[in-house]
Protein backbone atom coordinates (compact mmCIF):
# COMPACT_ATOMS: atom_id res chain seq x y z
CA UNK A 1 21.52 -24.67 -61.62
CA UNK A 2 24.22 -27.04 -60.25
CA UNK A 3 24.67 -30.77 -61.08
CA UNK A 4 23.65 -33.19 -59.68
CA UNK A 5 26.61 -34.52 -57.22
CA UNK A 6 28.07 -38.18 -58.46
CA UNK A 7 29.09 -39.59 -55.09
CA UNK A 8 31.09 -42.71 -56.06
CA UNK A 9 31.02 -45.94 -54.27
CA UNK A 10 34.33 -46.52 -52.37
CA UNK A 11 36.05 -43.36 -53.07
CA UNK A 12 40.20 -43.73 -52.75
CA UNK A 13 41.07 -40.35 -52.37
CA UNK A 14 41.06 -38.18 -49.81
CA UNK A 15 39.02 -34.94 -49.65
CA UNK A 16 41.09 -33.39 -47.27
CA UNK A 17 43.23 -30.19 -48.17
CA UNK A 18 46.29 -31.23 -49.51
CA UNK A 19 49.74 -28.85 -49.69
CA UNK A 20 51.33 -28.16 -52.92
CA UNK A 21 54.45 -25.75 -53.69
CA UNK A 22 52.62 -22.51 -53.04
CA UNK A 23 49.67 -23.06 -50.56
CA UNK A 24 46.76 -25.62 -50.58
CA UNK A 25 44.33 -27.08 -52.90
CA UNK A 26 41.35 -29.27 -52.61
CA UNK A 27 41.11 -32.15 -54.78
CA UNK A 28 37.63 -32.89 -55.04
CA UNK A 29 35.11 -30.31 -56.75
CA UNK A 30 32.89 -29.12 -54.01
CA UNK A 31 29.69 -30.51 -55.83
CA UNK A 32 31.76 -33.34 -55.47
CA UNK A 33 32.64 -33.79 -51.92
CA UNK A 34 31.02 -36.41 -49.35
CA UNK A 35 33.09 -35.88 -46.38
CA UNK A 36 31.18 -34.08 -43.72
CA UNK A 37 34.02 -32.75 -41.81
CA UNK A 38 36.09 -32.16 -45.18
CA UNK A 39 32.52 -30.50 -46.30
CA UNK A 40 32.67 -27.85 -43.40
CA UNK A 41 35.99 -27.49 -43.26
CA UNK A 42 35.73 -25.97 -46.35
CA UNK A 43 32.75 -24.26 -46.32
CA UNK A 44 34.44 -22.55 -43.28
CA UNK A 45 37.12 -21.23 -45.40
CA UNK A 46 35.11 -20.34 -48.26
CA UNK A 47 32.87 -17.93 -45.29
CA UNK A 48 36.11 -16.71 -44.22
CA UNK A 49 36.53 -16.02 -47.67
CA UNK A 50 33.83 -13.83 -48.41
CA UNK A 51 33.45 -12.00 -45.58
CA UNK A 52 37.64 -10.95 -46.02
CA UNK A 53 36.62 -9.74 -49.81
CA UNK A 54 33.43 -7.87 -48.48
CA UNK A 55 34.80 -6.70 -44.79
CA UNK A 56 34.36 -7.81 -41.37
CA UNK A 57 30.43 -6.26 -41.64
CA UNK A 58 30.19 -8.82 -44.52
CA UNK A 59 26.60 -10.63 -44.93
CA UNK A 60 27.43 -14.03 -45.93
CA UNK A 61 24.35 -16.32 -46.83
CA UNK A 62 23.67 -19.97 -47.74
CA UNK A 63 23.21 -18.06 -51.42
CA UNK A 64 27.15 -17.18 -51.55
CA UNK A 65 27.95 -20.92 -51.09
CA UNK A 66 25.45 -21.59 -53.70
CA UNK A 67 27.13 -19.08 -55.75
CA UNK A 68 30.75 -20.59 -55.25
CA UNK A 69 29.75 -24.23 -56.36
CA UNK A 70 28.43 -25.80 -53.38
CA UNK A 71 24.72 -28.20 -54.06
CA UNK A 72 22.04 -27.39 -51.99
CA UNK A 73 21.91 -30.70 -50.84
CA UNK A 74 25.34 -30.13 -49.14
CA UNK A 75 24.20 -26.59 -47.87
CA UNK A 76 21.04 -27.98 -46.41
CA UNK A 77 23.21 -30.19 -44.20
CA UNK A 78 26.26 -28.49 -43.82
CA UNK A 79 25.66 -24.53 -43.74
CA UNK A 80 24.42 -23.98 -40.25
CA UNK A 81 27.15 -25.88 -38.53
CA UNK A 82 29.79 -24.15 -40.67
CA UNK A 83 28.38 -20.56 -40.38
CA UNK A 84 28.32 -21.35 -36.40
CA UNK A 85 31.76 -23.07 -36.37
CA UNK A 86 33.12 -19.81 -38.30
CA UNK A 87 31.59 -17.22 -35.92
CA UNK A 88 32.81 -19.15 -32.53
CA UNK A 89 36.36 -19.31 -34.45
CA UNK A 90 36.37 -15.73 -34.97
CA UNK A 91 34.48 -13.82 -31.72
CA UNK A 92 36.75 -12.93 -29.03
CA UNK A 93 36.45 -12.80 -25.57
CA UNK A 94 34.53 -10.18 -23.22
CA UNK A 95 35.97 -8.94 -20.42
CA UNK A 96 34.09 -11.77 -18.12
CA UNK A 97 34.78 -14.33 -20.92
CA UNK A 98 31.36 -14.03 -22.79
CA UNK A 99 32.08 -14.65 -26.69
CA UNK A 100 31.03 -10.81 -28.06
CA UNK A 101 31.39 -9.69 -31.46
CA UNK A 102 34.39 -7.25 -32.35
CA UNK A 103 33.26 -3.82 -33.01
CA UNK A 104 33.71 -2.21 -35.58
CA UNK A 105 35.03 1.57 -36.14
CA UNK A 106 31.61 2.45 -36.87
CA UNK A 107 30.70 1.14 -33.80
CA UNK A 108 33.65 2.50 -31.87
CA UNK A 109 33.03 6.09 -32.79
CA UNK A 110 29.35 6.01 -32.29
CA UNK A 111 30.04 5.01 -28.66
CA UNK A 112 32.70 7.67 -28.54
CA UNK A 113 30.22 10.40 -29.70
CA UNK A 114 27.87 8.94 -26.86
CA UNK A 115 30.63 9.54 -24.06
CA UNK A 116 31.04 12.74 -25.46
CA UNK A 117 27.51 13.81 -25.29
CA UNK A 118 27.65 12.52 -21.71
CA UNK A 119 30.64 14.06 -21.03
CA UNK A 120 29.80 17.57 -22.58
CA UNK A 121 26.35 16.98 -20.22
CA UNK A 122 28.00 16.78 -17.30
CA UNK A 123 30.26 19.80 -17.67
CA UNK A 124 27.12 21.73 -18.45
CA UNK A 125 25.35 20.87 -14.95
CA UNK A 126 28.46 21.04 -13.36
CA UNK A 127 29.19 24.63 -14.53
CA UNK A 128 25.30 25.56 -14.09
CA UNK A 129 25.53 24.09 -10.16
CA UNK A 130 28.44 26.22 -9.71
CA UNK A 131 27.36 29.55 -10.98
CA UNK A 132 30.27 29.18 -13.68
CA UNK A 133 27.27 29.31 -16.82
């Protein structure tokens, strides 16, 4: 179980990611953190995160930010927007601008073993029609 969050009273720093010599780091424990748009900022990441280590099919849940340190209290009011904000940031554009999700190769090659079936159809009538078969 996680601790309880200590959110103190006037807090003087920032929660924001700050740069150092070789990348970023957050200052503030995410149990910690108060800021609702530091909050999902970095539950963003952390979903960005997982579903690098796990692929682009990852499941992410409400559990994995659980798992990485986050209170439920935080998840509770925080999760959905992130987990929303994460897939609009990473969908791409349709061919009449509808956000769609990117396939993946299994995707692409069962839709390439349905054209072939089609395909292979086709050629069959067509050669029946013509007396070829």
């Amino acid at each position: 179980m996680h601790p309880q969050p200590t959110y103190p009273a006037g807090r003087a720093e920032s929660e924001a990611r700050i740069a150092v010599q070789d990348g970023y780091i957050w200052p503030v424990d995410r149990v910690q953190m108060v800021t609702p748009a530091a909050i999902r900022e970095r539950m963003i990441e952390d979903i960005g995160r997982e579903v690098r280590e796990r692929t682009e099919d990852a499941v992410v849940t409400e559990h994995n930010l659980l798992r990485l340190g986050w209170h439920i209290r935080q998840v509770e009011a925080h999760a959905t927007i992130a987990f929303a904000t994460y897939k609009a940031q990473n969908a791409v554009k349709g061919a009449r601008g509808a956000i769609v999700r990117r396939d993946s190769a299994a995707q692409i090659a069962a839709s390439a073993a349905a054209v072939t079936v089609f395909v292979a159809s086709l050629a069959l009538w067509a050669g029946h029609a013509t007396g070829a078969l």
